[in-house]
PDB file of N, CA and C in Angstrom:
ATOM      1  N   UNK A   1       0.824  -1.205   0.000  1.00  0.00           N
ATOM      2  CA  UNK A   1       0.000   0.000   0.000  1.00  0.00           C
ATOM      3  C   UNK A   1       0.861   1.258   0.000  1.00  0.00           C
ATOM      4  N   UNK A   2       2.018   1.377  -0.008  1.00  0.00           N
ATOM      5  CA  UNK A   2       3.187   2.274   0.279  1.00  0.00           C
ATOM      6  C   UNK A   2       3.249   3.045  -1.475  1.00  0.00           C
ATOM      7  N   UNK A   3       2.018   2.271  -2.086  1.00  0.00           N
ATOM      8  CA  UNK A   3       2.556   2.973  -3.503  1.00  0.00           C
ATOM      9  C   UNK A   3       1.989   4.363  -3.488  1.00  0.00           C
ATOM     10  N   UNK A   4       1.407   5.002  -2.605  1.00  0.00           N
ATOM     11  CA  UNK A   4       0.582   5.708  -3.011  1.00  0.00           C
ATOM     12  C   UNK A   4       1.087   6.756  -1.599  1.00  0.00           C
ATOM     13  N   UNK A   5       0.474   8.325  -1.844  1.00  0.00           N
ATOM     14  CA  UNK A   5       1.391   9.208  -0.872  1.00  0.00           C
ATOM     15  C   UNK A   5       0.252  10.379  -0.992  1.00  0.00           C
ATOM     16  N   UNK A   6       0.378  11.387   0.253  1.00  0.00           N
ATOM     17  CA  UNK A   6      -0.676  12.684   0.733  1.00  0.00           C
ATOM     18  C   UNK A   6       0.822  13.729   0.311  1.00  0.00           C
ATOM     19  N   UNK A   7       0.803  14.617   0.186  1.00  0.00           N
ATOM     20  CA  UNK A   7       1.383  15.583  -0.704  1.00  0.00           C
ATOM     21  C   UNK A   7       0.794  16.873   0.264  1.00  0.00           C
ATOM     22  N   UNK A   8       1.551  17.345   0.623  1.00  0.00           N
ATOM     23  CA  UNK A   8       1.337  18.686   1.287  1.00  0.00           C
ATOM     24  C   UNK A   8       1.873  20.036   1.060  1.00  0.00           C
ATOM     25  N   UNK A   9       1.018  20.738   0.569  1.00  0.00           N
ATOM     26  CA  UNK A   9       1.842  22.335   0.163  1.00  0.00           C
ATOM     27  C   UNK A   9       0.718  23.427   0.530  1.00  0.00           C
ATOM     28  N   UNK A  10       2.062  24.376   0.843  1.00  0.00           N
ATOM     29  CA  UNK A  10       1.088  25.329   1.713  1.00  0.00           C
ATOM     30  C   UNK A  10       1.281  26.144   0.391  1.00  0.00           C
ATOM     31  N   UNK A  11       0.242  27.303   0.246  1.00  0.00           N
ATOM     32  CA  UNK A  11       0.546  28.892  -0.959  1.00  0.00           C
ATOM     33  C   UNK A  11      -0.124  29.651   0.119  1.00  0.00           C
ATOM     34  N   UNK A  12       0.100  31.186  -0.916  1.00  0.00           N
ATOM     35  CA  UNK A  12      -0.008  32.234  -0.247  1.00  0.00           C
ATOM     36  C   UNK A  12      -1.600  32.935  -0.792  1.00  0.00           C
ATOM     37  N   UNK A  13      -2.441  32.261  -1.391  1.00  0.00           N
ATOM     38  CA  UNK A  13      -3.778  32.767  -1.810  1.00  0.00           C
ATOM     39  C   UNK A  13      -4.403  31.881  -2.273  1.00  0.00           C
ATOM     40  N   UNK A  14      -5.309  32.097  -2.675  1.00  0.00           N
ATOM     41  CA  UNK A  14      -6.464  31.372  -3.196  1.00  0.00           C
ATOM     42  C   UNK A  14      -6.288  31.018  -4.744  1.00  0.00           C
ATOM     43  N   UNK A  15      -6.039  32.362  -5.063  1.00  0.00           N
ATOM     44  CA  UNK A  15      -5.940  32.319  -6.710  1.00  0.00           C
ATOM     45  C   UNK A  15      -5.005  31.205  -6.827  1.00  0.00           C
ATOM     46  N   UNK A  16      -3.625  31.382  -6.378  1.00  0.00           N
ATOM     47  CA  UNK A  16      -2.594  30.159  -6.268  1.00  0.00           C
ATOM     48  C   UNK A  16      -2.351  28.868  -6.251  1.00  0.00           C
ATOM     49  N   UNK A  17      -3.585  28.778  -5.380  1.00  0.00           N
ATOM     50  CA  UNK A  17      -4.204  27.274  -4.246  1.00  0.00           C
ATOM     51  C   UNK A  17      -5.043  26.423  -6.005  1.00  0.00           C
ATOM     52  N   UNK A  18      -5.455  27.610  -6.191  1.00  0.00           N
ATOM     53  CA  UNK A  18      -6.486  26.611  -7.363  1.00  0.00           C
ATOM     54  C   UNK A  18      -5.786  26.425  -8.420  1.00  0.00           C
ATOM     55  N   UNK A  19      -4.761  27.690  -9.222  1.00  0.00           N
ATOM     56  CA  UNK A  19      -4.269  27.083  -9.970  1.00  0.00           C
ATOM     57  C   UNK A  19      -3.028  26.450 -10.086  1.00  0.00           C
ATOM     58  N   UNK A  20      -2.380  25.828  -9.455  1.00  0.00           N
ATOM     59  CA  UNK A  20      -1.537  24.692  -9.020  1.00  0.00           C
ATOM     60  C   UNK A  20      -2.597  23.320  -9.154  1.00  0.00           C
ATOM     61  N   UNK A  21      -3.755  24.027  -8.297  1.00  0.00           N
ATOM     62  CA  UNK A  21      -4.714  22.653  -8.132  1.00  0.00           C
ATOM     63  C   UNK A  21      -4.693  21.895  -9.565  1.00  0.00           C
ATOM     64  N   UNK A  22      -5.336  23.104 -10.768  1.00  0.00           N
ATOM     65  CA  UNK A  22      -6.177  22.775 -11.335  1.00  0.00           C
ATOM     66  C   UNK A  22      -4.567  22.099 -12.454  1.00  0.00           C
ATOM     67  N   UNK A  23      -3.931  22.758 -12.668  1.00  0.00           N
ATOM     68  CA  UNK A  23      -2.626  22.278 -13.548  1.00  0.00           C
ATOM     69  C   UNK A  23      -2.383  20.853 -13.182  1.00  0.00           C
ATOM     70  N   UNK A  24      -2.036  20.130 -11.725  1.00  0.00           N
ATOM     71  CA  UNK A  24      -1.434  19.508 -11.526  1.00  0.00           C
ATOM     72  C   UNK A  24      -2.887  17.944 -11.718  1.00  0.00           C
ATOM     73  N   UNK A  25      -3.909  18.034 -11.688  1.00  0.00           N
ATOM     74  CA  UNK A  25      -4.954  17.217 -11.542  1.00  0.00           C
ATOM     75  C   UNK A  25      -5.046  17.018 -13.378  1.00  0.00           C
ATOM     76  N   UNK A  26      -5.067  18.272 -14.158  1.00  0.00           N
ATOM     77  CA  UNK A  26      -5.005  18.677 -15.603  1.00  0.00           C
ATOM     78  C   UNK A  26      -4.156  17.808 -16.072  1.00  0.00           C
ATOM     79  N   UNK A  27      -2.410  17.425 -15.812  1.00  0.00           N
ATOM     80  CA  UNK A  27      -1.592  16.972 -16.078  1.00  0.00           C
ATOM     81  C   UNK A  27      -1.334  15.504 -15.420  1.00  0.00           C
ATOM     82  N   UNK A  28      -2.303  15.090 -14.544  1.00  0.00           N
ATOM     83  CA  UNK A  28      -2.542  14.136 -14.090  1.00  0.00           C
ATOM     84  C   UNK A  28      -1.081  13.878 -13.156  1.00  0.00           C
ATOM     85  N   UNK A  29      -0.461  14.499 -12.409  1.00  0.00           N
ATOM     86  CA  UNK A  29       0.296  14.167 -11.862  1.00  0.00           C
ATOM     87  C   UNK A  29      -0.444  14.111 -10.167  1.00  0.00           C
ATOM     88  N   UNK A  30      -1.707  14.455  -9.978  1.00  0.00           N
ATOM     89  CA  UNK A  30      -2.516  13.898  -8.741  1.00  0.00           C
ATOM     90  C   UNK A  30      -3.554  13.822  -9.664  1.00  0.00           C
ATOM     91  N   UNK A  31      -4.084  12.745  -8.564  1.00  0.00           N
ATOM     92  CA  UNK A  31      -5.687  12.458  -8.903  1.00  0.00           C
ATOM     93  C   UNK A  31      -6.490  13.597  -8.113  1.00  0.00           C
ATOM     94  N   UNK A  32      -5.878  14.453  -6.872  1.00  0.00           N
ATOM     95  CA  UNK A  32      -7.190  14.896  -6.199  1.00  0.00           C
ATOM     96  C   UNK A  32      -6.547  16.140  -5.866  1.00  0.00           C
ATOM     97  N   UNK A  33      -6.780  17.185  -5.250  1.00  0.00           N
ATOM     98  CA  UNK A  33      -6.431  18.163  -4.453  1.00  0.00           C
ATOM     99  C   UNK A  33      -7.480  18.816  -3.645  1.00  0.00           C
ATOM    100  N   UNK A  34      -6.847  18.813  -2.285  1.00  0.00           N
ATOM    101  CA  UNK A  34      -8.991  19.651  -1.545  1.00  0.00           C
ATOM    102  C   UNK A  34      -7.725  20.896  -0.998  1.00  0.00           C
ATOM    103  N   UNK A  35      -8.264  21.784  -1.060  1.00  0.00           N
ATOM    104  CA  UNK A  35      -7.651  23.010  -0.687  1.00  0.00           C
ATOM    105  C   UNK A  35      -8.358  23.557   0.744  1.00  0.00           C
ATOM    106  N   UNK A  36      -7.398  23.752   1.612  1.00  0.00           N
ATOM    107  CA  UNK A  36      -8.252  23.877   2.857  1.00  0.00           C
ATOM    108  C   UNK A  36      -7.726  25.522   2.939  1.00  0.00           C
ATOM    109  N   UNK A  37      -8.599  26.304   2.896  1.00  0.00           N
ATOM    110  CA  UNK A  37      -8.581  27.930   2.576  1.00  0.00           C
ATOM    111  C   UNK A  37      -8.162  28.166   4.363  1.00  0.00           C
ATOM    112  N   UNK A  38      -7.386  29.341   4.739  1.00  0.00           N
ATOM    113  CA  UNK A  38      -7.071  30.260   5.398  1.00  0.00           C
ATOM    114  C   UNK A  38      -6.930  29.604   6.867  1.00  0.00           C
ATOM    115  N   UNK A  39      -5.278  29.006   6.571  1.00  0.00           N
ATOM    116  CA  UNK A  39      -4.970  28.391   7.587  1.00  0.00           C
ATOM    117  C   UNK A  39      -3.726  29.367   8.087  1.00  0.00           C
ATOM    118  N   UNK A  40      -3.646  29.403   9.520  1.00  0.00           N
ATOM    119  CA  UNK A  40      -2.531  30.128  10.079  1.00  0.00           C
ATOM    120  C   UNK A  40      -0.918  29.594  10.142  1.00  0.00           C
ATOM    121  N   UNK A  41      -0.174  30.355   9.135  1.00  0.00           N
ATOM    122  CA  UNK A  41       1.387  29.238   9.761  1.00  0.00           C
ATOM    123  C   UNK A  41       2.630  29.959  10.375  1.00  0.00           C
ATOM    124  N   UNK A  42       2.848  29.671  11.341  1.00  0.00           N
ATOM    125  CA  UNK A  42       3.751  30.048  12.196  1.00  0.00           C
ATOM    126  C   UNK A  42       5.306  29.640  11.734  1.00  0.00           C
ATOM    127  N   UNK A  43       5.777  30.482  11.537  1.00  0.00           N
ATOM    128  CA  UNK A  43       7.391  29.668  11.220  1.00  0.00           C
ATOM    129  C   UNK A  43       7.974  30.720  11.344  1.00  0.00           C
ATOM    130  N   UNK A  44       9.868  30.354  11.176  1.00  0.00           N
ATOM    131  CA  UNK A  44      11.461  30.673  11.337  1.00  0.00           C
ATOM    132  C   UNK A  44      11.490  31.315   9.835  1.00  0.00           C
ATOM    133  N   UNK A  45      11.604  32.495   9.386  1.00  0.00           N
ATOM    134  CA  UNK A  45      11.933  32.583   8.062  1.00  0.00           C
ATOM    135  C   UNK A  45      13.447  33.388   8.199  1.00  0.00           C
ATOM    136  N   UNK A  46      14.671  33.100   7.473  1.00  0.00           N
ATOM    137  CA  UNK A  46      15.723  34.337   7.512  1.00  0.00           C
ATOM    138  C   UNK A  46      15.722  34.909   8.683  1.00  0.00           C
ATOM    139  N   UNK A  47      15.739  34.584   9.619  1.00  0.00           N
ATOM    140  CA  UNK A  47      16.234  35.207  11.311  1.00  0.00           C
ATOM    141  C   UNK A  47      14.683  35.482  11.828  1.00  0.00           C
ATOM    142  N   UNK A  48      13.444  35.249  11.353  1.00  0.00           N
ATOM    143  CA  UNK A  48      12.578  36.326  11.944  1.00  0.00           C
ATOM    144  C   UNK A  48      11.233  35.341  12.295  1.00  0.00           C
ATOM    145  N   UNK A  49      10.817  35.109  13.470  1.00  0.00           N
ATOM    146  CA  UNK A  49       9.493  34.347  13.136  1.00  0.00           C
ATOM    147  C   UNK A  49       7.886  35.242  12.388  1.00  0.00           C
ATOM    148  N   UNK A  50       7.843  34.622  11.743  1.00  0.00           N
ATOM    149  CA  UNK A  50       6.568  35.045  11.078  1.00  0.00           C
ATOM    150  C   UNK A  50       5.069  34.329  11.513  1.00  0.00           C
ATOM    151  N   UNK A  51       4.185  34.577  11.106  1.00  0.00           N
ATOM    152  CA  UNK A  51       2.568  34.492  11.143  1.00  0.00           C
ATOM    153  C   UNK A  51       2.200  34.800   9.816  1.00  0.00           C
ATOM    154  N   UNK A  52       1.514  33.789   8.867  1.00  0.00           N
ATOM    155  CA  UNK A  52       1.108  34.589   7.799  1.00  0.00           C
ATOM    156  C   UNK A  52      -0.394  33.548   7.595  1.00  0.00           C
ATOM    157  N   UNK A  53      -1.730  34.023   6.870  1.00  0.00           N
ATOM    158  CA  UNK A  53      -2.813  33.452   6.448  1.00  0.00           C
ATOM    159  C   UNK A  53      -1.584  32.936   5.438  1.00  0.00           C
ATOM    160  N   UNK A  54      -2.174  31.206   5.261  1.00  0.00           N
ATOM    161  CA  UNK A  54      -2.191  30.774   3.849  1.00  0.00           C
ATOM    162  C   UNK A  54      -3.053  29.749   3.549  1.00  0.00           C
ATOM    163  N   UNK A  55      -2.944  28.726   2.501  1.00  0.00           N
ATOM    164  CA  UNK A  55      -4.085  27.864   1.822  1.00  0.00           C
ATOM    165  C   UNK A  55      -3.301  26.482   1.534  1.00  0.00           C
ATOM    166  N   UNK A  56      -3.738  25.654   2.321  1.00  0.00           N
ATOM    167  CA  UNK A  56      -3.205  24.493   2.437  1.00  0.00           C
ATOM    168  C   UNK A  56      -3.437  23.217   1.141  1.00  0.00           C
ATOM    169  N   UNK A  57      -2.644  22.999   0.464  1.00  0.00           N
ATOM    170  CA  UNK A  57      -2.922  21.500  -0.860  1.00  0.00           C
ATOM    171  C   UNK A  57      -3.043  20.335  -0.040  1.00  0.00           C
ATOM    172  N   UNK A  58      -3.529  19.444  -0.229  1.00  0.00           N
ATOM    173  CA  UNK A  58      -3.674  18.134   0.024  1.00  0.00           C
ATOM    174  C   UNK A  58      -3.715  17.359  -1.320  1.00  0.00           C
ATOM    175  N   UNK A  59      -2.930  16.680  -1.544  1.00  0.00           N
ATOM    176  CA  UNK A  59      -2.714  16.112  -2.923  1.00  0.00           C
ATOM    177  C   UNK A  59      -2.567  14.452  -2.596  1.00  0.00           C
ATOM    178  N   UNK A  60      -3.391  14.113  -3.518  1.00  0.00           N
ATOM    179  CA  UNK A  60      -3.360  12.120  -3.681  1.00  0.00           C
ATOM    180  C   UNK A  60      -2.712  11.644  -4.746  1.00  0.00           C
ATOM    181  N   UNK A  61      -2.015  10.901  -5.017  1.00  0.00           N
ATOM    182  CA  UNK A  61      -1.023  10.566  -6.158  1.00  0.00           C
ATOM    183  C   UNK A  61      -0.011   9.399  -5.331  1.00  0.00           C
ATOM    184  N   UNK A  62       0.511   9.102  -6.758  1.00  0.00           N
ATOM    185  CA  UNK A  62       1.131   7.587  -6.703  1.00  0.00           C
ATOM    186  C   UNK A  62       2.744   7.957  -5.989  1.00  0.00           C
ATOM    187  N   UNK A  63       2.912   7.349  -5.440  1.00  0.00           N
ATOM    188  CA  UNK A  63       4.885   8.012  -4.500  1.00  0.00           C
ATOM    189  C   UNK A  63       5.516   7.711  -5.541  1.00  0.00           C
ATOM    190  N   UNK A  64       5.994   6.799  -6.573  1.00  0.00           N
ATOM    191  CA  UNK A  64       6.535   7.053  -7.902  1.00  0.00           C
ATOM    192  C   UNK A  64       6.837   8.200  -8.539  1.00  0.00           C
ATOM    193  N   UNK A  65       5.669   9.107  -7.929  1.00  0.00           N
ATOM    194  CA  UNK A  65       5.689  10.788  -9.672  1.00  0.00           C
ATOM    195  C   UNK A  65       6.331  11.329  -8.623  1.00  0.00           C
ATOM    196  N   UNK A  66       6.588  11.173  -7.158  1.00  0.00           N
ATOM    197  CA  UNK A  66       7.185  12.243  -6.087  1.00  0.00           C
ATOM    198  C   UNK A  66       7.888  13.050  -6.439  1.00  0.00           C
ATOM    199  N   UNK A  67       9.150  12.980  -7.046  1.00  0.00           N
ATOM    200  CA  UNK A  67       9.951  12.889  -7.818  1.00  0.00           C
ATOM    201  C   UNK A  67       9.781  14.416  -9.040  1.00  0.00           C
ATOM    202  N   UNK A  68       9.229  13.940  -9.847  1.00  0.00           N
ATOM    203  CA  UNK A  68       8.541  14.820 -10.843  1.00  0.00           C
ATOM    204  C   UNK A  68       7.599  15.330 -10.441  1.00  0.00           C
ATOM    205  N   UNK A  69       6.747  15.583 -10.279  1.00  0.00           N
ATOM    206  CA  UNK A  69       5.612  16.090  -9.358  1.00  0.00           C
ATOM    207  C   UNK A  69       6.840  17.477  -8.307  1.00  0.00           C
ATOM    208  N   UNK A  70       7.275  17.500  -7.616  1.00  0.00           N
ATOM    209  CA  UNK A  70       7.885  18.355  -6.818  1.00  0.00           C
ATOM    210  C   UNK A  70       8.364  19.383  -7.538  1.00  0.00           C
ATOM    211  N   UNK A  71       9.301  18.979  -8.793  1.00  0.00           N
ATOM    212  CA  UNK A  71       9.649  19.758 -10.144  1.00  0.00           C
ATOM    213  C   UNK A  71       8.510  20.691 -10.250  1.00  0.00           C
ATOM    214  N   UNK A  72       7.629  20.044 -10.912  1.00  0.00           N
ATOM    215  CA  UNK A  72       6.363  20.560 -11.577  1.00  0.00           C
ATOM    216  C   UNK A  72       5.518  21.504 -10.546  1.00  0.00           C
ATOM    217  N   UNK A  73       5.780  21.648  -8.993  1.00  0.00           N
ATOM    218  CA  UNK A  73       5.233  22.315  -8.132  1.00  0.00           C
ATOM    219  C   UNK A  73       6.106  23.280  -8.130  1.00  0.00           C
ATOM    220  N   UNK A  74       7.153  22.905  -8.294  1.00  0.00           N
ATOM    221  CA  UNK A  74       8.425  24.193  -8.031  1.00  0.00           C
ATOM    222  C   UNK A  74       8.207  25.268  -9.363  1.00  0.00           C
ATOM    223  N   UNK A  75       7.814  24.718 -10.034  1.00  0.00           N
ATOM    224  CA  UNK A  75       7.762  25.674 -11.318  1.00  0.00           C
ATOM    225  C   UNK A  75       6.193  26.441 -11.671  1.00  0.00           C
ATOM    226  N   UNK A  76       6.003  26.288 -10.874  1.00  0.00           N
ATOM    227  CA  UNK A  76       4.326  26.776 -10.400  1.00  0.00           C
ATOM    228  C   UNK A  76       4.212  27.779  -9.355  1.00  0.00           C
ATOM    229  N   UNK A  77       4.708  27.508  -8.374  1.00  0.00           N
ATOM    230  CA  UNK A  77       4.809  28.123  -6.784  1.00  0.00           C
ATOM    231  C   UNK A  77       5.691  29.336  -6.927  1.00  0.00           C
ATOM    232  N   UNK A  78       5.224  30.676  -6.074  1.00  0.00           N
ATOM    233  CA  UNK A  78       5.908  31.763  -6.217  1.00  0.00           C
ATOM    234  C   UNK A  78       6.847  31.626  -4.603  1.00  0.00           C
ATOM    235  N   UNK A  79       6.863  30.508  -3.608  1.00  0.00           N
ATOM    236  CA  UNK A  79       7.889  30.835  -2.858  1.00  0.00           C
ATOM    237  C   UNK A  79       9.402  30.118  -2.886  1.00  0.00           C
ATOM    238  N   UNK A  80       9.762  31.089  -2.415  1.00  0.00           N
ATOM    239  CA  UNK A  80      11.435  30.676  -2.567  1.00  0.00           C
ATOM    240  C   UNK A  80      11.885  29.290  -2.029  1.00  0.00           C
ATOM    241  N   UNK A  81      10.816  29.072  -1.241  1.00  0.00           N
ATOM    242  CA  UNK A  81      10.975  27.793  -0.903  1.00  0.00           C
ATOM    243  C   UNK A  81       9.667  27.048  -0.035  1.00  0.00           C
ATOM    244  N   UNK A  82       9.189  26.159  -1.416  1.00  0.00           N
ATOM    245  CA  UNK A  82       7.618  26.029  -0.574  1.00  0.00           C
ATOM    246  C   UNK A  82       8.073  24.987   0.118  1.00  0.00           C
ATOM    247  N   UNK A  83       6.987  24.543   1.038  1.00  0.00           N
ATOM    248  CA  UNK A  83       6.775  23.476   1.645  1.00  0.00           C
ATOM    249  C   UNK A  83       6.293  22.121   0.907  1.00  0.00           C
ATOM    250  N   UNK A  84       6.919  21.316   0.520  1.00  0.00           N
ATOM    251  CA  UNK A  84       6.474  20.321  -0.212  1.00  0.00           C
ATOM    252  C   UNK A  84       6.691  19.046   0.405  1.00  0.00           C
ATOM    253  N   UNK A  85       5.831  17.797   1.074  1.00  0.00           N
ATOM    254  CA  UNK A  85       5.953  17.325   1.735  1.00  0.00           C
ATOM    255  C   UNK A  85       5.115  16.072   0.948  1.00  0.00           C
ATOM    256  N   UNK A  86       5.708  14.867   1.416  1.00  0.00           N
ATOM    257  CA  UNK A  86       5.025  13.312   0.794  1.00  0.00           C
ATOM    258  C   UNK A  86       4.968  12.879   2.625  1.00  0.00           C
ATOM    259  N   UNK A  87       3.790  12.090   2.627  1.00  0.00           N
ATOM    260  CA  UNK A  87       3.442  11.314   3.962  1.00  0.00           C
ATOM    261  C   UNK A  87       2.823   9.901   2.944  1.00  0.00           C
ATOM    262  N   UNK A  88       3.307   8.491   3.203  1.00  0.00           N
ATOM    263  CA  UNK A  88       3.559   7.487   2.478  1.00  0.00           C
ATOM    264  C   UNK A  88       2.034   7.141   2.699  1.00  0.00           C
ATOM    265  N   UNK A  89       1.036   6.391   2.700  1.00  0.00           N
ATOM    266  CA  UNK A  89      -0.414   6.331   2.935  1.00  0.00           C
ATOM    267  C   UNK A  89      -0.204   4.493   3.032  1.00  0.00           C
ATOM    268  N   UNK A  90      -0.133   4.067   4.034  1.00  0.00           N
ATOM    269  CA  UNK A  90      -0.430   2.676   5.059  1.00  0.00           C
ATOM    270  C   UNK A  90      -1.240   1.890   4.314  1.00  0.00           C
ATOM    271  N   UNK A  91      -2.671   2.557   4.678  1.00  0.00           N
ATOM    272  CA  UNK A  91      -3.952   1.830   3.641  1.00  0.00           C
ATOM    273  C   UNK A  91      -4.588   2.965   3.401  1.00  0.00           C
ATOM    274  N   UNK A  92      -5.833   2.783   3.315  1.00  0.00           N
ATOM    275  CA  UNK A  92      -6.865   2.881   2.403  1.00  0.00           C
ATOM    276  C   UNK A  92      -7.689   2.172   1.579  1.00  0.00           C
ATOM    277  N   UNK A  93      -9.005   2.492   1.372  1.00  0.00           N
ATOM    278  CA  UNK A  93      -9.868   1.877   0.896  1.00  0.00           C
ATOM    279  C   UNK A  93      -9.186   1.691  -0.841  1.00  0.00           C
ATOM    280  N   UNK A  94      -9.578   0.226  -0.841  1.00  0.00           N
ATOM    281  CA  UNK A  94      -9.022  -0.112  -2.087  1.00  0.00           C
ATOM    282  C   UNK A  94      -9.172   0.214  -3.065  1.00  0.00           C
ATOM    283  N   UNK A  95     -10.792   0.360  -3.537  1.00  0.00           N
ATOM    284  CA  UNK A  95     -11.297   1.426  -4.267  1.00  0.00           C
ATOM    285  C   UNK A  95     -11.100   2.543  -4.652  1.00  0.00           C
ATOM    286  N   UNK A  96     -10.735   3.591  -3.817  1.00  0.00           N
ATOM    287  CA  UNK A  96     -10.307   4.989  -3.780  1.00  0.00           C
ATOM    288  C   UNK A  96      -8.961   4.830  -4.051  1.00  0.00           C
ATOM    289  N   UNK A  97      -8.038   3.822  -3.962  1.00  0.00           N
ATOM    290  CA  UNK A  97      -6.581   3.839  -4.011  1.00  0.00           C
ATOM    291  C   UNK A  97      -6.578   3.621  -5.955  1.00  0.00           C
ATOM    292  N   UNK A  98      -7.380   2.649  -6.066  1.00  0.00           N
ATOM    293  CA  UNK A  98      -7.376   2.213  -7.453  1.00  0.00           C
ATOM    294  C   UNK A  98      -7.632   3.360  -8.406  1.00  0.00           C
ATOM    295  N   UNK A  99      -8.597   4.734  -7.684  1.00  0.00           N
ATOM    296  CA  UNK A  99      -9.332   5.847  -8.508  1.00  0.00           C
ATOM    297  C   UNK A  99      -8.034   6.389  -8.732  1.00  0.00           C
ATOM    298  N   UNK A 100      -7.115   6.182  -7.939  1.00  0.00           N
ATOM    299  CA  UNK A 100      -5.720   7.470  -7.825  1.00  0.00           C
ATOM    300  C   UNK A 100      -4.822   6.856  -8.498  1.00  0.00           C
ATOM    301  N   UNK A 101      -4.720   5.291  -8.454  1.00  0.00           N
ATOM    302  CA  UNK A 101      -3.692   4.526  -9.377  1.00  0.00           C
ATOM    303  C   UNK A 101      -4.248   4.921 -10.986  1.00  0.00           C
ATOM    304  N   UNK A 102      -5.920   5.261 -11.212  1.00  0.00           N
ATOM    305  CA  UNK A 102      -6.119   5.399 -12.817  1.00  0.00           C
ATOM    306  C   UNK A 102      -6.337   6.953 -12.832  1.00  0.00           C
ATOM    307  N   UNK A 103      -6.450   7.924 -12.358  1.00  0.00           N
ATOM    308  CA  UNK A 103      -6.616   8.971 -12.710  1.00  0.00           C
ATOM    309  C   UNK A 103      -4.660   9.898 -12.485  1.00  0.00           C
ATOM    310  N   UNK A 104      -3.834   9.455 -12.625  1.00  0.00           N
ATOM    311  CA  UNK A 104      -2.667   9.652 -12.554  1.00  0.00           C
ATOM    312  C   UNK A 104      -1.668   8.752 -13.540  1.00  0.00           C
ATOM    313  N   UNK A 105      -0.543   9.876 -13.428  1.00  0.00           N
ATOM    314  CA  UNK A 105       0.364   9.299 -14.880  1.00  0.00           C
ATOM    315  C   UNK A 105       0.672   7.967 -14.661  1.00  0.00           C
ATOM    316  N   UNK A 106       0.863   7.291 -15.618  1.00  0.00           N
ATOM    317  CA  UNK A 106       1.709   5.436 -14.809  1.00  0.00           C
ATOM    318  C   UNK A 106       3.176   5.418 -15.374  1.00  0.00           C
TER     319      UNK A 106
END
């Protein structure tokens, strides 16, 4: 079940949030993205802690494209350094795993 991975990226708007969404689902490098709008993130940036609203990706896709897929976010994303994160997925319903094994590149 390790074939398959949750994808995490934070942006800085909405407009952003969707079109990353909509490119990366377009190009089939995820099957899904739910955008969770106006989340608070606390972090270390260049000496200074910050607070900023942003808009959280949740992305479903095969751990294979990890790889390419990160590329393809990097060339999308306006920060200098997004947050791009794979969490490996245990199980899941078999069904829903199979929707993400066919709606993504092979």
């Amino acid at each position: 079940m390790t074939d398959f991975s949750v994808i995490f990226v934070t942006v800085g708007n909405e407009n952003e949030a969707s079109k990353i969404a909509q490119v990366l689902v377009e190009e089939r490098w995820v099957a899904c993205v739910n955008i969770v709008p106006r989340i608070r993130s606390v972090y270390r940036w260049k000496g200074e802690v910050c607070s900023d609203e942003e808009f959280l990706l949740v992305m479903k896709t095969r751990s294979s494209l990890f790889t390419a897929l990160q590329n393809r976010i990097l060339e999308l994303h306006s920060y200098e350094v997004p947050e791009i994160i794979a969490v490996p997925l245990t199980q899941g319903l078999p069904d829903y795993l199979h929707w993400v094994e066919e709606n993504t590149r092979s």
